[in-house]
N, C-alpha and C. Protein backbone atom coordinates (compact mmCIF):
# COMPACT_ATOMS: atom_id res chain seq x y z
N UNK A 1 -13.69 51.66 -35.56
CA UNK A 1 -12.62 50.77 -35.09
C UNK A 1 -12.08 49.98 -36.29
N UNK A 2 -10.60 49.79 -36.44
CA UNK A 2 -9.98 48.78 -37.61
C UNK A 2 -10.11 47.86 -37.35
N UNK A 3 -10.38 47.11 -38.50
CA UNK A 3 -10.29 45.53 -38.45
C UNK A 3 -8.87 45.14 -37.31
N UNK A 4 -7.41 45.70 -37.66
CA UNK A 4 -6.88 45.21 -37.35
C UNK A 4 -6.99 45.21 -36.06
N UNK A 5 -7.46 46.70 -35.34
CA UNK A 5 -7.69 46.54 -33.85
C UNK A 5 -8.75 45.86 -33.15
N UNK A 6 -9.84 45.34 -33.81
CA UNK A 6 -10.59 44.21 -33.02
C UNK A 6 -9.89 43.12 -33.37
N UNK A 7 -9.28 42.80 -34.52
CA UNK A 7 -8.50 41.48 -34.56
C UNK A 7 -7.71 41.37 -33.25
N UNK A 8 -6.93 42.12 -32.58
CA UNK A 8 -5.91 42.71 -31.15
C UNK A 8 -6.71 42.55 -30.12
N UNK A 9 -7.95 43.08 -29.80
CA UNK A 9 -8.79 42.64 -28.92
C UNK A 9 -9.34 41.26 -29.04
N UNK A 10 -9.24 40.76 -29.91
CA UNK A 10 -10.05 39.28 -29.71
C UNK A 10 -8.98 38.21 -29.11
N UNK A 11 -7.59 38.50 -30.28
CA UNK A 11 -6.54 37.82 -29.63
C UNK A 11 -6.66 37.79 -28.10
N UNK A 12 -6.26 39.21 -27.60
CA UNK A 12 -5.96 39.42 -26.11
C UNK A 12 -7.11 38.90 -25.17
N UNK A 13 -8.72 38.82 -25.74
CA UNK A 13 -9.30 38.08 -24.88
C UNK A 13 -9.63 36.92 -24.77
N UNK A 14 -8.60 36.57 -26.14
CA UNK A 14 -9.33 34.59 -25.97
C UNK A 14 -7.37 34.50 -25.33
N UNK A 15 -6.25 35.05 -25.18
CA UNK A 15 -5.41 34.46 -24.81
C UNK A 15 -5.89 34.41 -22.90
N UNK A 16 -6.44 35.33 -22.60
CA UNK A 16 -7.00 35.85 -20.95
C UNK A 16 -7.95 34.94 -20.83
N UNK A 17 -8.58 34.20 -21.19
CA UNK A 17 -9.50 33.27 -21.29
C UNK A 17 -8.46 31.91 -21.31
N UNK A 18 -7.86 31.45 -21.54
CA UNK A 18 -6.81 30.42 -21.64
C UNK A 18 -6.08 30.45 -20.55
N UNK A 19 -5.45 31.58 -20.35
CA UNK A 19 -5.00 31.91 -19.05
C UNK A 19 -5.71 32.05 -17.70
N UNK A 20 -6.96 31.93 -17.71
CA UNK A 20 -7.76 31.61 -16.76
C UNK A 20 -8.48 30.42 -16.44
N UNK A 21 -8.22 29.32 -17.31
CA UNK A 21 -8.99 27.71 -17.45
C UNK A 21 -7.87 27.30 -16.00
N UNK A 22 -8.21 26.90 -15.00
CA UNK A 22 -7.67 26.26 -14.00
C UNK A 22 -6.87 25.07 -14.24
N UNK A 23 -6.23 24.38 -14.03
CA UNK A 23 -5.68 23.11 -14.20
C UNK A 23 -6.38 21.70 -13.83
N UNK A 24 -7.10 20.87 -14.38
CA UNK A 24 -8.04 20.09 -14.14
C UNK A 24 -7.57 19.22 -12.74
N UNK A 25 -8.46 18.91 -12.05
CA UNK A 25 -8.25 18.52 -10.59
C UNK A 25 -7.44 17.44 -10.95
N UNK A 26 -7.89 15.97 -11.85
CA UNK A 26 -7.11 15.21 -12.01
C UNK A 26 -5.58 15.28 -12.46
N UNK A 27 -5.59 16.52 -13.12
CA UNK A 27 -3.67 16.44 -13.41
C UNK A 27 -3.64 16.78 -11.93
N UNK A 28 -4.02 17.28 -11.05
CA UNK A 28 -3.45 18.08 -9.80
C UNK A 28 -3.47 16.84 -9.07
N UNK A 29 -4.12 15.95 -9.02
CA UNK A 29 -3.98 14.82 -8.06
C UNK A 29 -2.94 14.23 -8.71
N UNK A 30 -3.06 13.69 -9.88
CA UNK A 30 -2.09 12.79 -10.66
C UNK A 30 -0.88 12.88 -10.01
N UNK A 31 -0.65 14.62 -10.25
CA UNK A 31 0.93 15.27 -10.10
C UNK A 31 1.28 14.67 -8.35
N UNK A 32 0.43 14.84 -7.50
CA UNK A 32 1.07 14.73 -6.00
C UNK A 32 1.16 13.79 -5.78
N UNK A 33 0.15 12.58 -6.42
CA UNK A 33 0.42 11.26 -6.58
C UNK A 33 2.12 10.83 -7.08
N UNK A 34 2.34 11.49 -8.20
CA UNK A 34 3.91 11.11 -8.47
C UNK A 34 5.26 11.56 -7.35
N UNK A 35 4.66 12.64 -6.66
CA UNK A 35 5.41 13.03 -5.90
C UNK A 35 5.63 12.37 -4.79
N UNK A 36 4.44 11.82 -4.05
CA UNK A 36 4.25 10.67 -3.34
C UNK A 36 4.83 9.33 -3.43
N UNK A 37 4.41 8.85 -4.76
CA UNK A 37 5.16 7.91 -4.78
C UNK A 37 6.62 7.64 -5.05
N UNK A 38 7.07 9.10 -5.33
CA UNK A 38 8.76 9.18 -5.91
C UNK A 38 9.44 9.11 -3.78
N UNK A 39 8.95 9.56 -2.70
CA UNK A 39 9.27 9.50 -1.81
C UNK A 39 8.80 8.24 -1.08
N UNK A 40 7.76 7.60 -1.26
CA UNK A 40 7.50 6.09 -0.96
C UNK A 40 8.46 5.36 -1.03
N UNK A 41 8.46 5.33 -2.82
CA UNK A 41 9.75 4.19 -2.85
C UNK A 41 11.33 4.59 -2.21
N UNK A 42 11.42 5.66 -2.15
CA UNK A 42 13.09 6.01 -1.70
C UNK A 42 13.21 5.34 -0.31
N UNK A 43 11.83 5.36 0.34
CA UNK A 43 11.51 4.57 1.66
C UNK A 43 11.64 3.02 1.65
N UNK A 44 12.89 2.44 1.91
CA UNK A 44 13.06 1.51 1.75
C UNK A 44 13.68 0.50 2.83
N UNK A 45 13.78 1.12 4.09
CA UNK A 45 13.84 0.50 5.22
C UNK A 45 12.69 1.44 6.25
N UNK A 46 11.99 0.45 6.35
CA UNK A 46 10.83 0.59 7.94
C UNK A 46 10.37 -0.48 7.92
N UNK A 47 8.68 -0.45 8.93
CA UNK A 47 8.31 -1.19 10.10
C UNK A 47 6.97 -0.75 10.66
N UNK A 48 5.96 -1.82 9.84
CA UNK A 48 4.38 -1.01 9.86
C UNK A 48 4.14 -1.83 11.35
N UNK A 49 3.72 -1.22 12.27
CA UNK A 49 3.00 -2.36 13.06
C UNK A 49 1.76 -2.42 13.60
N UNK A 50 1.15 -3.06 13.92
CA UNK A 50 -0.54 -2.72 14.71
C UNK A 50 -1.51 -4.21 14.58
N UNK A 51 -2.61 -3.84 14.17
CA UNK A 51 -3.25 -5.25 14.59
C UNK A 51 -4.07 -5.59 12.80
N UNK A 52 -4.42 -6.72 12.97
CA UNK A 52 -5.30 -7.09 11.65
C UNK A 52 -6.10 -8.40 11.61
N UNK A 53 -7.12 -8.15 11.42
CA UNK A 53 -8.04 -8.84 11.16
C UNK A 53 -8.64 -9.37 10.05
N UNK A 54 -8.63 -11.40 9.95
CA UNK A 54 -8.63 -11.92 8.85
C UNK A 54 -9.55 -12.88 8.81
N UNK A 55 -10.22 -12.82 7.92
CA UNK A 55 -11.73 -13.24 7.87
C UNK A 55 -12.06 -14.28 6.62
N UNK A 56 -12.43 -15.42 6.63
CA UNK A 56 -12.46 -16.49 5.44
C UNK A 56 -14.04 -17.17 5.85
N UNK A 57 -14.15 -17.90 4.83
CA UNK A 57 -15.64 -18.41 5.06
C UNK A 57 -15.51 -19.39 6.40
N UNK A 58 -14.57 -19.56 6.49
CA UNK A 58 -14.13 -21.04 7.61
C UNK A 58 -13.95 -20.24 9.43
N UNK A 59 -13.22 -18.73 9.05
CA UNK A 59 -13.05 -18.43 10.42
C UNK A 59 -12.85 -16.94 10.41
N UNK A 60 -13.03 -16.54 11.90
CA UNK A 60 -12.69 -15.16 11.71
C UNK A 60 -11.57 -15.04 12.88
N UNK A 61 -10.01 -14.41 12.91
CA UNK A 61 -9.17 -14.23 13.56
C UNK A 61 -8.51 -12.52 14.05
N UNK A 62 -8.19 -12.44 14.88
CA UNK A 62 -7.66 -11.09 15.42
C UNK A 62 -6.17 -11.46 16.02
N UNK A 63 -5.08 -10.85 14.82
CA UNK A 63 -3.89 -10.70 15.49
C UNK A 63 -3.12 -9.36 15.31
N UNK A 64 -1.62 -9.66 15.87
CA UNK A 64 -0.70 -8.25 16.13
C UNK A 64 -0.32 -8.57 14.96
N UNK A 65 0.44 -7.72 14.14
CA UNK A 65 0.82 -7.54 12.90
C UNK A 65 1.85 -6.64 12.48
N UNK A 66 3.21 -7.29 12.42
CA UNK A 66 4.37 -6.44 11.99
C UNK A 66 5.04 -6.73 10.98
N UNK A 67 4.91 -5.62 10.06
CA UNK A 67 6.06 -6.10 8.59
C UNK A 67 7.51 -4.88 8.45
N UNK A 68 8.30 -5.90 8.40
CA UNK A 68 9.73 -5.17 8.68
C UNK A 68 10.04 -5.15 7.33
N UNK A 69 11.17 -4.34 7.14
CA UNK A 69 11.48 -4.06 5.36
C UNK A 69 13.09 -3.41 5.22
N UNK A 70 13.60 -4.06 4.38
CA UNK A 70 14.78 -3.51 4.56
C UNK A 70 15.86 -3.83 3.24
N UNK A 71 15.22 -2.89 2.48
CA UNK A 71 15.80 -3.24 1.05
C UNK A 71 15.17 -4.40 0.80
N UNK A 72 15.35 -5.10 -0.03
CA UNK A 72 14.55 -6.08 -0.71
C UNK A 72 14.28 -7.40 0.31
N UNK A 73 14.69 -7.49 1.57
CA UNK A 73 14.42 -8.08 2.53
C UNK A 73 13.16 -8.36 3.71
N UNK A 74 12.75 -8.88 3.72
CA UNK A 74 11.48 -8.70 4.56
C UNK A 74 11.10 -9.67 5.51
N UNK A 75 10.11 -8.97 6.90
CA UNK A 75 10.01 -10.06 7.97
C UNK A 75 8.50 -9.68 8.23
N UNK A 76 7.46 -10.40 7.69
CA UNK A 76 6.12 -10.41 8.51
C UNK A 76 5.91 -11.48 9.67
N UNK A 77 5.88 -10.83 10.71
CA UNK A 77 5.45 -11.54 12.16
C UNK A 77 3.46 -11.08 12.48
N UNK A 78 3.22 -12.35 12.46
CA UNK A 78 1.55 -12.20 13.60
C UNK A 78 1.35 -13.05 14.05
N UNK A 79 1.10 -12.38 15.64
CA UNK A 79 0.77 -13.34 16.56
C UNK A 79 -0.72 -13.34 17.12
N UNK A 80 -1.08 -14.76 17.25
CA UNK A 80 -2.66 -14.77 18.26
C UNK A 80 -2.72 -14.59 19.85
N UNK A 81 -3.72 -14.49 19.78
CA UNK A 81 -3.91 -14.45 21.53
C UNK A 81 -3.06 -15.07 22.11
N UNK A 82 -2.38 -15.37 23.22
CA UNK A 82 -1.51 -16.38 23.82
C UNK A 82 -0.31 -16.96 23.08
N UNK A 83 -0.23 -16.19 21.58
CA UNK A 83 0.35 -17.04 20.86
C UNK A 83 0.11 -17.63 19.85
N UNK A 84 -1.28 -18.15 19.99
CA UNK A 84 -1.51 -19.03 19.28
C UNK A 84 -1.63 -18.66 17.93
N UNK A 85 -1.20 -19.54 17.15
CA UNK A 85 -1.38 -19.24 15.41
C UNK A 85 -0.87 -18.37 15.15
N UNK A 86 0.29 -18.08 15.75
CA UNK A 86 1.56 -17.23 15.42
C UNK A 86 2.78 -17.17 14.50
N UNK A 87 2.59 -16.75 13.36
CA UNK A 87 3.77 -17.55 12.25
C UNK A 87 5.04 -16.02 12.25
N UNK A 88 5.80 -16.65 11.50
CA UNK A 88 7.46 -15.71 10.98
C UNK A 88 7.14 -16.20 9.66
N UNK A 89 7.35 -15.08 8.48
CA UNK A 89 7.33 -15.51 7.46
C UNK A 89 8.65 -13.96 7.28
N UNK A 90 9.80 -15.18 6.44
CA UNK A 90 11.00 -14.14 6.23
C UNK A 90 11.48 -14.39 5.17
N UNK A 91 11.86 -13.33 4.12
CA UNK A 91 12.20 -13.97 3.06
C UNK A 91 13.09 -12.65 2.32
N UNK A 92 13.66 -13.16 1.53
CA UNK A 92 14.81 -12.41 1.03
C UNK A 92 14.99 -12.78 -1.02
N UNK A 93 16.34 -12.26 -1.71
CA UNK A 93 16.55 -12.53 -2.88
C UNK A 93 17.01 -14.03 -2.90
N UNK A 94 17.24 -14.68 -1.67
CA UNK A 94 17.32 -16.04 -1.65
C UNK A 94 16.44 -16.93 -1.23
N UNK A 95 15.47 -16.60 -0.95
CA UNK A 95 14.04 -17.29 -0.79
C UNK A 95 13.44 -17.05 0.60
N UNK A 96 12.52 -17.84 1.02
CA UNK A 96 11.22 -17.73 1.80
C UNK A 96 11.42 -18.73 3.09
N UNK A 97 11.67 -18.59 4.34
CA UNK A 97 11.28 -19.50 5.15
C UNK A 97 9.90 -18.92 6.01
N UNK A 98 9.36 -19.87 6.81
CA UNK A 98 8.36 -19.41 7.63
C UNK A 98 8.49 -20.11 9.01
N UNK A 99 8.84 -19.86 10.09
CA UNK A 99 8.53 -20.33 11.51
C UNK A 99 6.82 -20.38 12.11
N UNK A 100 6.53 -20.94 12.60
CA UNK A 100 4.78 -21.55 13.31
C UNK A 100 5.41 -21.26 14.62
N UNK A 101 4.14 -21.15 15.74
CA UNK A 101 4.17 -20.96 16.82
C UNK A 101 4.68 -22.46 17.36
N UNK A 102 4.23 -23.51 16.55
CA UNK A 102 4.68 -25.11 17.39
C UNK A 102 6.07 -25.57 17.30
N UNK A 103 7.20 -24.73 16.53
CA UNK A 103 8.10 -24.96 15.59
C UNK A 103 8.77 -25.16 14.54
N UNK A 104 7.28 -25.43 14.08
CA UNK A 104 7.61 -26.10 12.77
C UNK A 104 8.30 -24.98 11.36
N UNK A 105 8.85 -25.53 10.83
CA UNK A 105 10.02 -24.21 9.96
C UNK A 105 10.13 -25.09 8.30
N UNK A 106 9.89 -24.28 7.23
CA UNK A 106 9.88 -24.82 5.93
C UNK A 106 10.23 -23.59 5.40
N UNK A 107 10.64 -24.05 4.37
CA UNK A 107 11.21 -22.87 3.31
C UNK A 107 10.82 -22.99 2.03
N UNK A 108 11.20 -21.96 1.15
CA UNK A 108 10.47 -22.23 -0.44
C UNK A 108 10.49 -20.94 -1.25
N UNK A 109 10.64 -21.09 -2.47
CA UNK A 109 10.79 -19.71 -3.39
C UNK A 109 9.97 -19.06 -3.36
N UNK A 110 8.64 -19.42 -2.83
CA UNK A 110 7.10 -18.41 -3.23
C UNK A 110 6.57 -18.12 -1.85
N UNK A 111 6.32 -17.00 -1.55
CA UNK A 111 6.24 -16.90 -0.13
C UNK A 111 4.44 -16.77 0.34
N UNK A 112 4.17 -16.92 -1.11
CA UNK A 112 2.39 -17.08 -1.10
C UNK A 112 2.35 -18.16 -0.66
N UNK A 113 2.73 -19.48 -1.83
CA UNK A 113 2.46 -21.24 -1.46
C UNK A 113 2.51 -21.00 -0.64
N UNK A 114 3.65 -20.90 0.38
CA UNK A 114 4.57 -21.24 1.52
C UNK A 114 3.79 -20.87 2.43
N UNK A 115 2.89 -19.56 2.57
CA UNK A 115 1.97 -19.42 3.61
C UNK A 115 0.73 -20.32 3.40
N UNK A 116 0.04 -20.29 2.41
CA UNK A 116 -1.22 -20.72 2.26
C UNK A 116 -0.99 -22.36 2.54
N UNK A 117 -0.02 -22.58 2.50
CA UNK A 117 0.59 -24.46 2.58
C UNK A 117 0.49 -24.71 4.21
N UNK A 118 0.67 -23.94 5.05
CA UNK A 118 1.35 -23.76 6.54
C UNK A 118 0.17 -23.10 7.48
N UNK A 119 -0.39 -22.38 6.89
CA UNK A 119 -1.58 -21.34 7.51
C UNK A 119 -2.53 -21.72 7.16
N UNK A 120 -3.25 -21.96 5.67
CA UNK A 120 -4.14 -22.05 4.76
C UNK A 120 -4.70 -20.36 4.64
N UNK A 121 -3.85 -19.74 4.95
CA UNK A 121 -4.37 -17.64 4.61
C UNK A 121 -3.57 -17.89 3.13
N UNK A 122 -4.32 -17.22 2.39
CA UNK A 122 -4.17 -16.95 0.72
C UNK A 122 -4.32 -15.66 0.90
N UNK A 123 -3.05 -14.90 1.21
CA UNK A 123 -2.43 -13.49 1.11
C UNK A 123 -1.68 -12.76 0.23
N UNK A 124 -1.65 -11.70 -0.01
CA UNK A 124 -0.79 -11.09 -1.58
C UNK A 124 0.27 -10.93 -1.02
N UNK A 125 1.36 -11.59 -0.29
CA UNK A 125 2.41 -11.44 0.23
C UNK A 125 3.67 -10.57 -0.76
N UNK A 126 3.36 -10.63 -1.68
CA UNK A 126 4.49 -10.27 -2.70
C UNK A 126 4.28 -8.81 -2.93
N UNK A 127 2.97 -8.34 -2.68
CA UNK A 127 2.59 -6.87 -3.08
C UNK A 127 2.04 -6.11 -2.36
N UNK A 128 2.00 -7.04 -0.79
CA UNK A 128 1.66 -6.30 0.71
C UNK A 128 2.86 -4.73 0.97
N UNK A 129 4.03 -5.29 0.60
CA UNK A 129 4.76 -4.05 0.84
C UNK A 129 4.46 -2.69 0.70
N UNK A 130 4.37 -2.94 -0.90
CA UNK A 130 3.98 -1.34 -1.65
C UNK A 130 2.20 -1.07 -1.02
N UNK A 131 1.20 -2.00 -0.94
CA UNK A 131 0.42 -1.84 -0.37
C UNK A 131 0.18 -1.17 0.72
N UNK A 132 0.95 -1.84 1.66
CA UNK A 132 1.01 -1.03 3.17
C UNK A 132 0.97 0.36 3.34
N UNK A 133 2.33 0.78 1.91
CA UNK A 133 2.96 2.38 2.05
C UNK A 133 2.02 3.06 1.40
N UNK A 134 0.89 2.52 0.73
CA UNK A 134 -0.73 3.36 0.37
C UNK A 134 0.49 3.24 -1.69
N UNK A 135 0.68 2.30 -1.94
CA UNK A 135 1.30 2.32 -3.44
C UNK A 135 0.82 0.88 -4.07
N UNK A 136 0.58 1.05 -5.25
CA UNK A 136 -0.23 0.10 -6.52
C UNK A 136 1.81 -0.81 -6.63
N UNK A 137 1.63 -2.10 -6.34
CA UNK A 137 2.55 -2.76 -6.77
C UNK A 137 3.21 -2.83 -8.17
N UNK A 138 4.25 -2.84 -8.33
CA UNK A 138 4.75 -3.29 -9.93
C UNK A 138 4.56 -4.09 -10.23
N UNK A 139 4.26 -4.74 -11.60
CA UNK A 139 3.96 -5.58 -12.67
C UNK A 139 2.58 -6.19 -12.33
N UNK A 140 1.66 -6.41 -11.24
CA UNK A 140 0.34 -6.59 -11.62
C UNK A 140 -0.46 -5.53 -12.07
N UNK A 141 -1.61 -5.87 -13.48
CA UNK A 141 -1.94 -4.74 -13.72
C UNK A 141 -3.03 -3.39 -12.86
N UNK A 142 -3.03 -2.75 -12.56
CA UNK A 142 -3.94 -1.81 -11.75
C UNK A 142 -5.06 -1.63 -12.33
N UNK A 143 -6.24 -2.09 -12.32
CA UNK A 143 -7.73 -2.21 -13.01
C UNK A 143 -8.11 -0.94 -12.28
N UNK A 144 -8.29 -0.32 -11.67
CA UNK A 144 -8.70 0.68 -10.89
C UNK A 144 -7.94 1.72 -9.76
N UNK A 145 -7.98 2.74 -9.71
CA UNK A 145 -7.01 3.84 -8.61
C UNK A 145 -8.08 4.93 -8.49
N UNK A 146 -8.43 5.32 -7.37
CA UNK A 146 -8.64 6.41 -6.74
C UNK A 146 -7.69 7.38 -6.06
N UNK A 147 -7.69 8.18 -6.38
CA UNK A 147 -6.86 9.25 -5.67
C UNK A 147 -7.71 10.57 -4.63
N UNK A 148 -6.74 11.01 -3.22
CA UNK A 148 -7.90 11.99 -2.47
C UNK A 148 -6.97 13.19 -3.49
N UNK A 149 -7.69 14.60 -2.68
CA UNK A 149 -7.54 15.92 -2.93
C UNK A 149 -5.65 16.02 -3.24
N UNK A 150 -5.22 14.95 -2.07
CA UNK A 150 -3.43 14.77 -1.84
C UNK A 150 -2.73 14.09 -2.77
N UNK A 151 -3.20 13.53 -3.32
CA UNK A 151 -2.65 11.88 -4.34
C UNK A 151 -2.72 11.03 -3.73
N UNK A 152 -3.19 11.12 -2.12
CA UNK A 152 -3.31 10.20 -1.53
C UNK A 152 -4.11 8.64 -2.35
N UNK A 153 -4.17 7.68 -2.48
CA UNK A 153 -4.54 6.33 -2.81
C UNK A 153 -6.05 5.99 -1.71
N UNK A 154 -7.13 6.17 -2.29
CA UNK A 154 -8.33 5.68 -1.40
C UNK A 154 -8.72 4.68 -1.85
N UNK A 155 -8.39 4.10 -2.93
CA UNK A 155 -8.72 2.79 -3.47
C UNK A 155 -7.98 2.08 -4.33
N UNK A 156 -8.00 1.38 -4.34
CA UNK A 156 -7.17 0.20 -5.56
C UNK A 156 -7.42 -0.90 -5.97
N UNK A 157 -7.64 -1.43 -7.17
CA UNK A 157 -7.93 -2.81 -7.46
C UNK A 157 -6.83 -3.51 -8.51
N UNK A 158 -6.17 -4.24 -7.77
CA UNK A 158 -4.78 -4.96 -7.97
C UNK A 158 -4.83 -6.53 -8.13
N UNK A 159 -4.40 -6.93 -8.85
CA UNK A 159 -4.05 -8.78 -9.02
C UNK A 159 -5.11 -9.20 -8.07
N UNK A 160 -6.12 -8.96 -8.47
CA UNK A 160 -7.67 -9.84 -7.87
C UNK A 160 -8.29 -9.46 -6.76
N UNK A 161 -7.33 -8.33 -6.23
CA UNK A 161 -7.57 -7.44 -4.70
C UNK A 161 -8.25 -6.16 -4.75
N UNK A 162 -9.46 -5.65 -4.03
CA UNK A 162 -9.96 -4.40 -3.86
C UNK A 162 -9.31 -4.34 -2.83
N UNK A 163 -8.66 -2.87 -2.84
CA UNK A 163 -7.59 -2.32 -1.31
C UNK A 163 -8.01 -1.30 -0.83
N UNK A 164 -9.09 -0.65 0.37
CA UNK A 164 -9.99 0.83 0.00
C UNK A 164 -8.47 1.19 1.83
N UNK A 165 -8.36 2.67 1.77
CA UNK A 165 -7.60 3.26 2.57
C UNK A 165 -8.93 4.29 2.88
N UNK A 166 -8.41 4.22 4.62
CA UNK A 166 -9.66 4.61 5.29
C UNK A 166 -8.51 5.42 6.32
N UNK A 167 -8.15 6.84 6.46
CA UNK A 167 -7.20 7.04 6.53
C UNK A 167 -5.75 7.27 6.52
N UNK A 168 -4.82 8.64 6.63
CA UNK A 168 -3.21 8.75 6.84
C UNK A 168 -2.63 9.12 7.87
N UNK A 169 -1.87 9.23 8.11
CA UNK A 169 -1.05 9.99 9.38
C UNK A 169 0.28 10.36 8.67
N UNK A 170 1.05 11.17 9.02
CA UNK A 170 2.57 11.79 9.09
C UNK A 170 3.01 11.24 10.07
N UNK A 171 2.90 9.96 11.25
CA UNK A 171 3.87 9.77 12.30
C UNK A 171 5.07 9.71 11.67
N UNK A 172 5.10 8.64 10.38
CA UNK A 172 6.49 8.22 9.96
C UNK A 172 7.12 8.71 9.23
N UNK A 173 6.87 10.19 9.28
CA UNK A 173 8.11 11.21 8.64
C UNK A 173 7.10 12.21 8.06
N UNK A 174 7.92 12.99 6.88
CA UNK A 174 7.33 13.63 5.95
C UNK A 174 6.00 13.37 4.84
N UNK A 175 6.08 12.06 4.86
CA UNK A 175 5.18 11.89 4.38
C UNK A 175 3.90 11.16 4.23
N UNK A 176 2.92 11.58 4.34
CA UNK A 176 1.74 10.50 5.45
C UNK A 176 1.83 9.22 5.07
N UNK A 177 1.58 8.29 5.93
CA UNK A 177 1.05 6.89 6.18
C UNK A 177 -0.07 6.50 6.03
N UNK A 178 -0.55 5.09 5.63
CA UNK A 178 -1.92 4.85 5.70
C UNK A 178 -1.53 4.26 6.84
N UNK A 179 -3.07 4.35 7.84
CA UNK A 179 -3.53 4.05 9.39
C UNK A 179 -4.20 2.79 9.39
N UNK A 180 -5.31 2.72 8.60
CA UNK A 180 -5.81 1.99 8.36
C UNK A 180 -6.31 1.15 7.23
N UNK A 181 -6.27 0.26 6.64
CA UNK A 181 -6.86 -0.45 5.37
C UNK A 181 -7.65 -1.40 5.26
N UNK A 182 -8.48 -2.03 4.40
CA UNK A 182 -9.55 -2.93 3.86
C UNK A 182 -8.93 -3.48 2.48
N UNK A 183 -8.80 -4.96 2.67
CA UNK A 183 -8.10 -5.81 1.71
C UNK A 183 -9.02 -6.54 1.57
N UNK A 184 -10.01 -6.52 0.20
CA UNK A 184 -10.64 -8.05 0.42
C UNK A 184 -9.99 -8.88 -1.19
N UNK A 185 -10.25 -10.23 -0.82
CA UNK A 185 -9.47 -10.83 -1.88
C UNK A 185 -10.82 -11.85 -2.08
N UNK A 186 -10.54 -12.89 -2.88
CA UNK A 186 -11.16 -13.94 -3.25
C UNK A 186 -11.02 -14.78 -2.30
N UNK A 187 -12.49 -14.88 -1.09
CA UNK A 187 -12.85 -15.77 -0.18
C UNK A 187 -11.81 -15.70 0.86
N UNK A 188 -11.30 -13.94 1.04
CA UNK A 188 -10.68 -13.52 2.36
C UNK A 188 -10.66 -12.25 2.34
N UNK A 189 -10.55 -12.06 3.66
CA UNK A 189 -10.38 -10.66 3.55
C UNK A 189 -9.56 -9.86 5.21
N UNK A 190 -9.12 -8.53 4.83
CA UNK A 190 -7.34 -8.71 5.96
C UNK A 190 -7.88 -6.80 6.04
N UNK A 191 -8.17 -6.84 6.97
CA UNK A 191 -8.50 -5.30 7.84
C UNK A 191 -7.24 -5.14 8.49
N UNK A 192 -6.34 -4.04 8.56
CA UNK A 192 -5.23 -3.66 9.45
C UNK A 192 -5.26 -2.23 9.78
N UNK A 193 -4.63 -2.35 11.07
CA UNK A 193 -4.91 -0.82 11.57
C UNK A 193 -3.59 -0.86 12.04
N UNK A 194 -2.79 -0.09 11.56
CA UNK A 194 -1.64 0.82 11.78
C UNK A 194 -1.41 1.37 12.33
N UNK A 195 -0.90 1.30 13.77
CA UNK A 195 -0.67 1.82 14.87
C UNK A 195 0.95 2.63 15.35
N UNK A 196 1.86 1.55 14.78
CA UNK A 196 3.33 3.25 14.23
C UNK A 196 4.26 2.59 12.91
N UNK A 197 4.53 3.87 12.50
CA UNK A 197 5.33 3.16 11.60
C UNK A 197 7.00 4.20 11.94
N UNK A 198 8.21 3.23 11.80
CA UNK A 198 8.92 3.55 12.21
C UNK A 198 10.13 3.35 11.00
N UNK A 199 10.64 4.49 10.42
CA UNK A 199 11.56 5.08 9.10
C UNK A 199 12.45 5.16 9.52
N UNK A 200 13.12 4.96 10.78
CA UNK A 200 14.33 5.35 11.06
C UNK A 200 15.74 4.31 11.23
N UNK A 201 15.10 3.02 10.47
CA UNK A 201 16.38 2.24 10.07
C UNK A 201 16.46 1.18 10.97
N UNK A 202 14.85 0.46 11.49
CA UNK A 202 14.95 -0.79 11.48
C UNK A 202 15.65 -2.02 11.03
N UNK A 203 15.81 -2.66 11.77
CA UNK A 203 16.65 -4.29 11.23
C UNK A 203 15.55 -5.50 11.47
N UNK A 204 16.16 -6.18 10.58
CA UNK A 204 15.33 -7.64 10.46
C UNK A 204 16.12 -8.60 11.31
């Protein structure tokens, strides 16, 4: 045999060897992850609703839970049993008001203060959105991401928040939903279960 023709065979079996290395799972998640989130965000009017449960050293509460969305506009409503401890928190590029079940109504640029001032709940109100839709918020940094087999998001650790997703669904279109989530924060923590979500051009 010539040199030059085992030189030809070696080529051809280390290029067949290259051509057979699989694509590492993480680019494969990475990739559906981008794809995911390129259709998340285009999602820019809906309406998560269902129940959630919020838990502090002081108390533990069970309410209904709806966040409306509509371009940069937004309406979280939860109500208690009977009512009670039922707030509106609505806020827009012109700021933040919040309605109470007793009446009482204040407004303000930060829609965190503004709850934690009125409620005393210390909630990530600013990065619940992208949260909800199973997405890592912009500009806090992301210390941690898990991704499933899908790009799906099973975990996240965000601006002081572990966020674990315990379930998806497709009700709200093409592309699955998280059902359920686990938010714990510093000396709280906000369980929600997602019961429909509705893409089809809700109003606030």
């Amino acid at each position: 045999m010539t040199f030059l023709r085992v030189v030809t065979i070696c080529l051809a079996l280390g290029l067949a060897g290259c051509a057979a290395v699989p694509e590492p799972e993480t680019d494969r998640r990475e990739e559906a992850f981008e794809e995911r989130r390129a259709a998340l965000e285009a999602m820019t009017t809906w309406r998560a609703s269902g129940r959630a449960g919020i838990t502090t050293p002081d108390e533990s509460v069970a309410l209904s839970m709806e966040w409306s969305q509509v371009d940069d506009a937004y309406r979280l409503d939860m109500r208690g049993p009977m009512g009670a401890g039922s707030f509106r928190l609505q806020g827009d590029d012109q700021g933040v008001i919040l309605r109470t079940s007793d009446g009482g109504t204040e407004t303000a640029a930060d829609a965190g203060e503004l709850l934690r001032r009125f409620t005393g709940l210390d909630l990530p109100v600013e990065v619940l959105p992208w949260w909800l839709r199973g997405l890592p918020a912009p500009g806090p940094e992301v210390a941690a991401m898990e991704l499933d087999e899908q790009g799906r998001v099973q975990r996240l650790e965000q601006a002081g928040w572990d966020v674990t997703y315990d379930g998806y669904d497709a009700r709200g279109g093409s592309v699955d939903l998280p059902v359920r989530l686990d938010l714990q924060g510093p000396g709280i923590s906000l369980r929600a279960h997602i019961r429909s979500w509705d893409t089809d051009g809700p109003e606030i």
